[in-house]
C-alpha atoms as a PDB file:
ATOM      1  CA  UNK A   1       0.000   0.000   0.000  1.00  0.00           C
ATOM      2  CA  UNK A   2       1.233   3.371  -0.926  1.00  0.00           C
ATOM      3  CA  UNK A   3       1.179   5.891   2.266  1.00  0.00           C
ATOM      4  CA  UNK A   4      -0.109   8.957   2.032  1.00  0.00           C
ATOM      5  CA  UNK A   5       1.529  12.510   2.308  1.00  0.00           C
ATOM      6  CA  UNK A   6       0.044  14.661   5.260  1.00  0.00           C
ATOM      7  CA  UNK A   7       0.793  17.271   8.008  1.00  0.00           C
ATOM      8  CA  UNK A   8      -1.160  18.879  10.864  1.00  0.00           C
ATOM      9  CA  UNK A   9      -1.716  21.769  12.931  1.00  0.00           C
ATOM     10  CA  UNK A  10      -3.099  22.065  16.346  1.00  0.00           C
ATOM     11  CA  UNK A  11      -4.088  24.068  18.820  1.00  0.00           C
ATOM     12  CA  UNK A  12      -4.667  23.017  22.447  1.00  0.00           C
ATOM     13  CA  UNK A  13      -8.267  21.573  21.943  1.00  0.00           C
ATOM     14  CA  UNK A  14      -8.375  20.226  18.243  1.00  0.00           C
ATOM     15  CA  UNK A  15      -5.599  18.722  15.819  1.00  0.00           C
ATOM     16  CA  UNK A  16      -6.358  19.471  11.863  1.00  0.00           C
ATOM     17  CA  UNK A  17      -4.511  16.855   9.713  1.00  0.00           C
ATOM     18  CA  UNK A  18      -4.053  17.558   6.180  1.00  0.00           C
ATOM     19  CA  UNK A  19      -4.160  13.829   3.849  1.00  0.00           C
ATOM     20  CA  UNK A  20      -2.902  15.267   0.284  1.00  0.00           C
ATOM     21  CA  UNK A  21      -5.325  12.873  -2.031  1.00  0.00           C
ATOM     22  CA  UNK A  22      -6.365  14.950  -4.801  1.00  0.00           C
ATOM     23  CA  UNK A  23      -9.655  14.050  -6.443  1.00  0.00           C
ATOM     24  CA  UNK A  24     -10.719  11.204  -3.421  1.00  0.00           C
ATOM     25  CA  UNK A  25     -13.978  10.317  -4.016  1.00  0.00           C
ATOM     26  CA  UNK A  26     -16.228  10.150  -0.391  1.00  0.00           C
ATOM     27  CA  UNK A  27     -17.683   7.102  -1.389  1.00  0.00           C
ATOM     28  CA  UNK A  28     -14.347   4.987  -2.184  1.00  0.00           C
ATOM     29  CA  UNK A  29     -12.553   6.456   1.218  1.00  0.00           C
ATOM     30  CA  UNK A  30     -13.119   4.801   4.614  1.00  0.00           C
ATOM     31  CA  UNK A  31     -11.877   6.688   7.668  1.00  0.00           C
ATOM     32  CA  UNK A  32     -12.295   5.164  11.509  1.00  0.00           C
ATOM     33  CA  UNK A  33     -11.426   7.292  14.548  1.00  0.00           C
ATOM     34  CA  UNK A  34     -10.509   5.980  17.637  1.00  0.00           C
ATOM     35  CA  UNK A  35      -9.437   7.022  21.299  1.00  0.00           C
ATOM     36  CA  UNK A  36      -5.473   6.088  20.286  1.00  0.00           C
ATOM     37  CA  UNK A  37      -6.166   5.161  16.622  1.00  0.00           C
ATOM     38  CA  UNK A  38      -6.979   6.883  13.163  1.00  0.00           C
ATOM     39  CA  UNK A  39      -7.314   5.203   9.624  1.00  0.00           C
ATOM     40  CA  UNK A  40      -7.637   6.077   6.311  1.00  0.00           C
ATOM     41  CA  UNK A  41      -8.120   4.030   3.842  1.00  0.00           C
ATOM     42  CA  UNK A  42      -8.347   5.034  -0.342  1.00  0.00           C
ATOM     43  CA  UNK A  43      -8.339   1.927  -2.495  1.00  0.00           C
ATOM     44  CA  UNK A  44      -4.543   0.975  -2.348  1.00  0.00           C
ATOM     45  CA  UNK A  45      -3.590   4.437  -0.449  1.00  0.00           C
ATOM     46  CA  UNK A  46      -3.602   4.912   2.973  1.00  0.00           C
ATOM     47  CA  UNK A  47      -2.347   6.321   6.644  1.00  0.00           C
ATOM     48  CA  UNK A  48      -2.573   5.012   9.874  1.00  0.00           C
ATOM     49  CA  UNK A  49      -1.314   6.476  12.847  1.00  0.00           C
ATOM     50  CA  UNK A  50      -1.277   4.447  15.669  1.00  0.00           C
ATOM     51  CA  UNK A  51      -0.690   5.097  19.089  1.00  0.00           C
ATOM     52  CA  UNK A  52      -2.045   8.744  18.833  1.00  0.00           C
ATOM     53  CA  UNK A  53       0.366  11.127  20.946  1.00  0.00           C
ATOM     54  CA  UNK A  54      -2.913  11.652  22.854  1.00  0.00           C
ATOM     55  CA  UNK A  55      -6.555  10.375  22.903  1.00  0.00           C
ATOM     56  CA  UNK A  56      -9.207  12.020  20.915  1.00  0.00           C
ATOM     57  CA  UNK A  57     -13.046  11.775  20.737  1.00  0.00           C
ATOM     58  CA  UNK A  58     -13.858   9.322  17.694  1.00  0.00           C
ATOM     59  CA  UNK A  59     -17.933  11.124  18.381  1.00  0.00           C
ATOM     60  CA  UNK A  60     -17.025  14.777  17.829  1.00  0.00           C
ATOM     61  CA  UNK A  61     -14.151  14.276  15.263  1.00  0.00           C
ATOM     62  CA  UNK A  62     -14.599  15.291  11.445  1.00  0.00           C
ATOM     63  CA  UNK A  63     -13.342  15.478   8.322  1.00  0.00           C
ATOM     64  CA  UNK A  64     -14.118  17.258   5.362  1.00  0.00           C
ATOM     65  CA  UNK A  65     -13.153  16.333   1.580  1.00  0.00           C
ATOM     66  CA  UNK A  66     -11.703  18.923  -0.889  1.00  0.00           C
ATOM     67  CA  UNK A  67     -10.123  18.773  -4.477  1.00  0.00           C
ATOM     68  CA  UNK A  68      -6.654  18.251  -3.394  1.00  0.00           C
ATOM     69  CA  UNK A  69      -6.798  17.378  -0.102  1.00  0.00           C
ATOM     70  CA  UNK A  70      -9.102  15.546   2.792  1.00  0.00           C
ATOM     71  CA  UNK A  71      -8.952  17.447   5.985  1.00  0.00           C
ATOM     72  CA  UNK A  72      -9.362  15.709   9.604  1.00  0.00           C
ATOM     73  CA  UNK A  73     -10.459  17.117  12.886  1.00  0.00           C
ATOM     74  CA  UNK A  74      -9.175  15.408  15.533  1.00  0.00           C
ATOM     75  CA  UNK A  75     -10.683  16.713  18.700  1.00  0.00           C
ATOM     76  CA  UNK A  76      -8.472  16.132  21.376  1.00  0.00           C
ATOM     77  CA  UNK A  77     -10.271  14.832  24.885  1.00  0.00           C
ATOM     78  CA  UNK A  78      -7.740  16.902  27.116  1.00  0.00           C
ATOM     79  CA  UNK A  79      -6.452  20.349  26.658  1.00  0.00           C
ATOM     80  CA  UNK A  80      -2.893  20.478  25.483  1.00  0.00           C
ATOM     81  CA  UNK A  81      -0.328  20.417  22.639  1.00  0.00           C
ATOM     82  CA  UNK A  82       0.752  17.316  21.701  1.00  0.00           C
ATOM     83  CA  UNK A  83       3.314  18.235  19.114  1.00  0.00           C
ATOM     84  CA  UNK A  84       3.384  15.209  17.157  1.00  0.00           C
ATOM     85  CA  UNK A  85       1.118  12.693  15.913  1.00  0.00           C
ATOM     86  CA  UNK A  86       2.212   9.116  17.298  1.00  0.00           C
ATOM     87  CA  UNK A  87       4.124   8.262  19.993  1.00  0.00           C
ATOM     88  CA  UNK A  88       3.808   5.666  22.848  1.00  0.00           C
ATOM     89  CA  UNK A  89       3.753   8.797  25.696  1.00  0.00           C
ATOM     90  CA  UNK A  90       1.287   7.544  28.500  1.00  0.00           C
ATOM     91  CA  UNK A  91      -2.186   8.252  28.025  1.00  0.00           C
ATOM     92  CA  UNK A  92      -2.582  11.711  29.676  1.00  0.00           C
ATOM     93  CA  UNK A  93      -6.379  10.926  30.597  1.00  0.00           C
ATOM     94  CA  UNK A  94      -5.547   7.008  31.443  1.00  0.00           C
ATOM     95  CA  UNK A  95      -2.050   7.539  33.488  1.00  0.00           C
ATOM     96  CA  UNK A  96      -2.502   8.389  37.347  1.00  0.00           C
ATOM     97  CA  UNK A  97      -1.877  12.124  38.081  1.00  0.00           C
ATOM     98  CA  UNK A  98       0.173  13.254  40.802  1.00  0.00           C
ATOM     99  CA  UNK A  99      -0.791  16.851  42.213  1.00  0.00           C
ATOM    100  CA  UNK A 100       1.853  18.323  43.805  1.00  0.00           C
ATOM    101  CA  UNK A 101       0.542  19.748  47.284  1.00  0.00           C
ATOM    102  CA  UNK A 102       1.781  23.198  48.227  1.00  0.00           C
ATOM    103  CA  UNK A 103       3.261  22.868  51.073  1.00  0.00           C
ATOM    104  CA  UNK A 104       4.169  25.542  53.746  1.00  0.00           C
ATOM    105  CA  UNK A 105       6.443  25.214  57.022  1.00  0.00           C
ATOM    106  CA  UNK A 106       2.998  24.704  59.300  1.00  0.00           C
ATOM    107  CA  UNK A 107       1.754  23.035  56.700  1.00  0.00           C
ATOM    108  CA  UNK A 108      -1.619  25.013  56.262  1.00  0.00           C
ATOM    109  CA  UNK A 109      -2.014  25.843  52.440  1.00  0.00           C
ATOM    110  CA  UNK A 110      -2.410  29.805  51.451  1.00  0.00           C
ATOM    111  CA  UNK A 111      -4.884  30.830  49.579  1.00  0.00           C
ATOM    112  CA  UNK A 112      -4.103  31.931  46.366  1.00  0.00           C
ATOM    113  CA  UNK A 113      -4.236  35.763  45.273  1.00  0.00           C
ATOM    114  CA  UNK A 114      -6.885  37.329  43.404  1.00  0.00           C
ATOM    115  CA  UNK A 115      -4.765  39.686  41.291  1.00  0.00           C
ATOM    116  CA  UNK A 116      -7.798  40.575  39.029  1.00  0.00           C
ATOM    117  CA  UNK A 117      -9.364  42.255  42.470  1.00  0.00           C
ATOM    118  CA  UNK A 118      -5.998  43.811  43.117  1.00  0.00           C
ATOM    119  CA  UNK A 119      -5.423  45.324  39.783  1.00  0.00           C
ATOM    120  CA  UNK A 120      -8.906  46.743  40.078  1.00  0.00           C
ATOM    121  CA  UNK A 121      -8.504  47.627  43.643  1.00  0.00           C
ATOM    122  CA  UNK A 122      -4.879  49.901  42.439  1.00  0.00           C
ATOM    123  CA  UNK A 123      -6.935  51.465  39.120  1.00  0.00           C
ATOM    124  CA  UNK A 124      -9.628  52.543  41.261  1.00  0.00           C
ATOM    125  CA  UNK A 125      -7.917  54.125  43.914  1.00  0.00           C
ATOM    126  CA  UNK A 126      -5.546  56.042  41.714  1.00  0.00           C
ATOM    127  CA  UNK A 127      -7.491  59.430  40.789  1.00  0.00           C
ATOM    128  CA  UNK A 128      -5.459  61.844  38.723  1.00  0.00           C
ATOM    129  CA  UNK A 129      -2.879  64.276  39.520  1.00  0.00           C
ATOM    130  CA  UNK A 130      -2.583  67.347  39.613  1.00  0.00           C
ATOM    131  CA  UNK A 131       0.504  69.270  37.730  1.00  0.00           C
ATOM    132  CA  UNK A 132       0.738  70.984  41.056  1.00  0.00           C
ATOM    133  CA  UNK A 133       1.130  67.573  42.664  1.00  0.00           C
ATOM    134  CA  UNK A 134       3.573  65.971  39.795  1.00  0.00           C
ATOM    135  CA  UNK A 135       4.657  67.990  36.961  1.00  0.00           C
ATOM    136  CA  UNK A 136       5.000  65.368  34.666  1.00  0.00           C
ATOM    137  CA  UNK A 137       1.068  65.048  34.425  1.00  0.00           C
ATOM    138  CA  UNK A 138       0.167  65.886  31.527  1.00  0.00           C
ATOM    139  CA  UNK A 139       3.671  65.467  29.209  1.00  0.00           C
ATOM    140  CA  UNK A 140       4.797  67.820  27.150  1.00  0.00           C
ATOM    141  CA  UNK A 141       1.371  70.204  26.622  1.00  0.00           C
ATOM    142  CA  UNK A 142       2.088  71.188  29.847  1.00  0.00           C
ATOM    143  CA  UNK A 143       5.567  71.268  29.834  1.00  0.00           C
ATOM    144  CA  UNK A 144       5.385  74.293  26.874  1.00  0.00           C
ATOM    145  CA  UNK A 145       2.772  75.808  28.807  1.00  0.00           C
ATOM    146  CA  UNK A 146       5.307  76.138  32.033  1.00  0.00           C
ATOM    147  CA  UNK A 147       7.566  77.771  30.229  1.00  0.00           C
ATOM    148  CA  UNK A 148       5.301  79.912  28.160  1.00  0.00           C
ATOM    149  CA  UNK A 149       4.504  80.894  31.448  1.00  0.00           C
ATOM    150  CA  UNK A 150       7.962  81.495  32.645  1.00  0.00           C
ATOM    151  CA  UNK A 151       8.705  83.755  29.785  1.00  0.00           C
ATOM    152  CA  UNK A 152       5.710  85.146  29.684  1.00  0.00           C
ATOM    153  CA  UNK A 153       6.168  86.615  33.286  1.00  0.00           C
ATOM    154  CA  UNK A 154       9.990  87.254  32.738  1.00  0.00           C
ATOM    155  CA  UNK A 155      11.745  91.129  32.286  1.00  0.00           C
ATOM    156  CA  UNK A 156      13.808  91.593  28.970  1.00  0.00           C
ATOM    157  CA  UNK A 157      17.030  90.502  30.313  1.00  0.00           C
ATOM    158  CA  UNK A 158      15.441  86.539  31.117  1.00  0.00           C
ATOM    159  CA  UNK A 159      13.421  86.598  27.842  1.00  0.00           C
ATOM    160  CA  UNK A 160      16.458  87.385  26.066  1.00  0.00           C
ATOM    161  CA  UNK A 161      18.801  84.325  27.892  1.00  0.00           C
ATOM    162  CA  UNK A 162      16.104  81.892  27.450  1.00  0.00           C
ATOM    163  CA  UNK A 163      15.741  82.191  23.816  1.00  0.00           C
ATOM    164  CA  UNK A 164      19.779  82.505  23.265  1.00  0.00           C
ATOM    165  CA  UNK A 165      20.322  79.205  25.257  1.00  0.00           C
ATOM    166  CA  UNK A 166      17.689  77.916  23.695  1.00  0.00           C
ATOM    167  CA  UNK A 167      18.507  78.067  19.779  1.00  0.00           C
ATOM    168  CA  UNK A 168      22.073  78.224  20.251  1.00  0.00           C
ATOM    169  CA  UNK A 169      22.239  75.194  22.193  1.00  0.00           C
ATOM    170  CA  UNK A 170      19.871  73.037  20.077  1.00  0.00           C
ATOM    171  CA  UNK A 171      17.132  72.937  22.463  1.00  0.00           C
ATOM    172  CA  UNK A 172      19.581  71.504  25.048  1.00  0.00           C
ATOM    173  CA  UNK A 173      19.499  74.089  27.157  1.00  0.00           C
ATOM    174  CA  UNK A 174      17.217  76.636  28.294  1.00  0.00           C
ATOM    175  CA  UNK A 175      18.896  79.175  30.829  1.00  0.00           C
ATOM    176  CA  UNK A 176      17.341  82.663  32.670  1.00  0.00           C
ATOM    177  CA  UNK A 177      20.604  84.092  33.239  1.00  0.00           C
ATOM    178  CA  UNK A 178      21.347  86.486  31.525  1.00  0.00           C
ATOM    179  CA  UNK A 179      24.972  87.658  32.496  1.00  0.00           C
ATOM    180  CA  UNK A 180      26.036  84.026  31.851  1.00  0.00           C
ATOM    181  CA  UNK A 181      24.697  83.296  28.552  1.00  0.00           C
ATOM    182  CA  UNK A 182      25.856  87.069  27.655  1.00  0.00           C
ATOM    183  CA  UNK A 183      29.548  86.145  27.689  1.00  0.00           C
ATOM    184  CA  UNK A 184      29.197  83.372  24.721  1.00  0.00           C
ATOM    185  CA  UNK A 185      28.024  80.887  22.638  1.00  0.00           C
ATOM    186  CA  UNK A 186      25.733  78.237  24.331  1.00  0.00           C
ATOM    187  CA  UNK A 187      27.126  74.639  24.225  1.00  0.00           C
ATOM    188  CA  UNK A 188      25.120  71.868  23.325  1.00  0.00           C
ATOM    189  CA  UNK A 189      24.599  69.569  26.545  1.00  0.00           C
ATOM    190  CA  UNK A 190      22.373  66.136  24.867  1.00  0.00           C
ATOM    191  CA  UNK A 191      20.981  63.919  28.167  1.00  0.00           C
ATOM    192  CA  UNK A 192      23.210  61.530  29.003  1.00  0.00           C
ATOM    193  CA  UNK A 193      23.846  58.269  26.832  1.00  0.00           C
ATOM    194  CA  UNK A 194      22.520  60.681  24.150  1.00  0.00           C
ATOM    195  CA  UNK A 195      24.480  62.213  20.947  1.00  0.00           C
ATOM    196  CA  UNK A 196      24.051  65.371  19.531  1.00  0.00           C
ATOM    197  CA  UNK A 197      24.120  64.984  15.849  1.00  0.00           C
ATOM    198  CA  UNK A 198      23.425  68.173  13.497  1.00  0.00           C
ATOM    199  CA  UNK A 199      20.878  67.799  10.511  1.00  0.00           C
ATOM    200  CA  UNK A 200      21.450  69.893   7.332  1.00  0.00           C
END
């Protein structure tokens, strides 16, 4: 018998396998599901895959036929990624589980956190600032309207230093001092771990 080419996705409830076998009439094919088993048979064509990685529900498992290829819904019985087809792993829902018990040095278990409550418990009790109470409320809107006011309320002398330090310095500095910036060119001072680099 000549096997048939396939592949799969999954995701953690359902895997889709792919059987490449253009033109297959519904009436000629013969497909079984199984817990651990799947077969498809097309006159001298076919796949089996036997043990699954994991056991599906032969009940809710489908398959649909197209032109080129037949496509398979195996509908897996527990949540989880296999990540391959067959393989003689332990049957997740036959195999005895073993919870791990929290344990705690007076051995009394803690009850867990409920961090949705918290994170609603933080968002509600945070009510907005005020740019009185942290000046960086409201970015830079508020920034330019600080030191429109500062220049606004300044005498000629400060008006003058802040727009000299200002343009000569890149918009690195901004200084009210007159008598300093008076005496020479304004250096440009990029934040730290920054570099000043000069676009034409």
């Amino acid at each position: 018998m000549a096997a048939l080419r396939h592949e799969f996705y999954e995701t953690d409830d359902k895997l889709t396998l792919s059987i490449f076998d253009r033109g297959a009439d519904p009436a000629d094919v013969s497909i079984t599901f199984e817990p651990r088993k799947f077969t498809y048979t097309h006159g001298d064509k076919s796949l089996l895959l036997e043990p699954l990685k994991g056991q599906i529900d032969p009940d809710a498992s489908n398959f649909t036929f197209g032109k080129v290829k037949v496509e398979v819904r195996l509908i897996k019985r527990a949540q989880g990624r296999w990540g391959d087809l067959i393989g003689d792993s332990p049957d997740p829902l036959t195999a005895p589980t073993i919870v791990p018990q929290a344990s705690t040095s007076d051995g009394v278990r803690k009850p867990k956190k409920n961090w949705d409550a918290v994170t609603t418990t933080i968002l509600t009790s945070e009510k907005e600032k005020t740019t009185e109470e942290d000046p960086n409320v409201g970015g830079d809107s508020t920034l330019n309207s600080f030191f429109q006011k500062i220049f606004g309320d300044a005498d000629e002398d400060t008006k003058r230093a802040m727009m000299k330090s200002y343009q000569e310095s890149g918009g690195t500095t901004l200084s009210t001092n007159w008598d300093e910036v008076k005496k020479g060119k304004v250096e440009v001072k990029p934040p730290a771990g920054a570099e000043w680099k000069k676009w034409n």
